[in-house]
Protein backbone atom coordinates (compact mmCIF):
# COMPACT_ATOMS: atom_id res chain seq x y z
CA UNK A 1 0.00 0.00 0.00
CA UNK A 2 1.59 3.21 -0.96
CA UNK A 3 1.40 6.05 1.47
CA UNK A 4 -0.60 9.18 0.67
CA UNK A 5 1.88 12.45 1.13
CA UNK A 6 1.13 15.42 3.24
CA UNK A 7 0.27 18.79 1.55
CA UNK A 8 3.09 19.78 3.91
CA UNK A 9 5.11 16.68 2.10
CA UNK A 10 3.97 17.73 -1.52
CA UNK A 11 5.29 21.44 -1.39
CA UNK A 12 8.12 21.45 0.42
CA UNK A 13 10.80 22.72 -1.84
CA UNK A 14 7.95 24.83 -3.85
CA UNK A 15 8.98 28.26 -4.46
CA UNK A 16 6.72 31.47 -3.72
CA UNK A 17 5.66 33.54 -6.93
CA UNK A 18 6.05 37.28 -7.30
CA UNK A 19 2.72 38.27 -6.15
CA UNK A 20 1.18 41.57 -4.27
CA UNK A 21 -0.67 39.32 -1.62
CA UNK A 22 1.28 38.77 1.22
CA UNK A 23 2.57 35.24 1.66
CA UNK A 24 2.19 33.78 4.89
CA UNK A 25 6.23 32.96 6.37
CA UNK A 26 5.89 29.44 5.82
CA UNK A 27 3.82 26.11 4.87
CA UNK A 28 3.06 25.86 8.37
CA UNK A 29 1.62 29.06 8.27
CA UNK A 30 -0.65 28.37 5.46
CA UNK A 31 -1.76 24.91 7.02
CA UNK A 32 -2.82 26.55 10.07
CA UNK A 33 -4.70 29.11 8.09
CA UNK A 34 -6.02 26.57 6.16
CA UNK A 35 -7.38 24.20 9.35
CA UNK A 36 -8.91 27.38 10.85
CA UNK A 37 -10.65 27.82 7.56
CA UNK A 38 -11.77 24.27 7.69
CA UNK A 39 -13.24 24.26 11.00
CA UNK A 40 -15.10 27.62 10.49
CA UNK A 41 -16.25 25.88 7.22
CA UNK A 42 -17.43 22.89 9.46
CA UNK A 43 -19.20 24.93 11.87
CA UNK A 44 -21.49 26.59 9.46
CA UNK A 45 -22.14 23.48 7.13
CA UNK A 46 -23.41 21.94 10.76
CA UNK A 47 -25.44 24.82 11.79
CA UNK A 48 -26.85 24.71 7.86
CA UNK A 49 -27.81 21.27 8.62
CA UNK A 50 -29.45 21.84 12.03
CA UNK A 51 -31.78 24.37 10.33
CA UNK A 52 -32.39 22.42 7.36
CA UNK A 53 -33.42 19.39 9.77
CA UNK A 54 -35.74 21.74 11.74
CA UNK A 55 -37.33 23.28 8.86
CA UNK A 56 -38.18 19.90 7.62
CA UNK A 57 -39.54 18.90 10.69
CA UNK A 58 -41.44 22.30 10.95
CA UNK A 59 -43.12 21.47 7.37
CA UNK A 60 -44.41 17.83 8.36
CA UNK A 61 -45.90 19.06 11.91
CA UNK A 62 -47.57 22.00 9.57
CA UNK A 63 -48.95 19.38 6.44
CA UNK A 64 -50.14 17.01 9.38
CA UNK A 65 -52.09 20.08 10.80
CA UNK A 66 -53.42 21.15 7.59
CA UNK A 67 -54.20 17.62 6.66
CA UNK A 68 -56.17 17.15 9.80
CA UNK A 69 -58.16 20.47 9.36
CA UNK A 70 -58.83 19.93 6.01
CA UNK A 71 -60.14 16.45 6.39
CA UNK A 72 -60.85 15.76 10.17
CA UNK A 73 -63.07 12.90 9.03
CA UNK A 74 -59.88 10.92 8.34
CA UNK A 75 -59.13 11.67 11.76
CA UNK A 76 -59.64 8.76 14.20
């Protein structure tokens, strides 16, 4: 099995590019900018799903009223 290299691993020796952004010091740097990134992406793609889950939930309780006020005779 061959082992999967690092991004760390993969750009070691890469040189930075004449740019006008400012480049982070080192790899390290980026990583750690990219993890915080990560997590903060994480933390909203949760919260997305807690809201999608209640609005769901919200829309069945609401059908399920409307179904039982629009035909109560089905109603035992």
């Amino acid at each position: 099995m061959t082992k999967r290299l690092t991004r760390s691993e993969l750009f070691a020796g890469a040189q930075a590019t004449g740019s006008s952004v400012q480049i982070p010091s080192s790899h390290l740097d980026l990583e750690n900018q990219n993890d915080e990134k990560i997590e903060g992406l994480t933390s909203k793609v949760k919260i997305l799903k807690e809201i999608t889950l209640n609005i769901g939930e919200t829309i069945k309780e609401s059908s399920s009223i409307i179904g039982s006020m629009a035909y109560p005779h089905l109603i035992e």
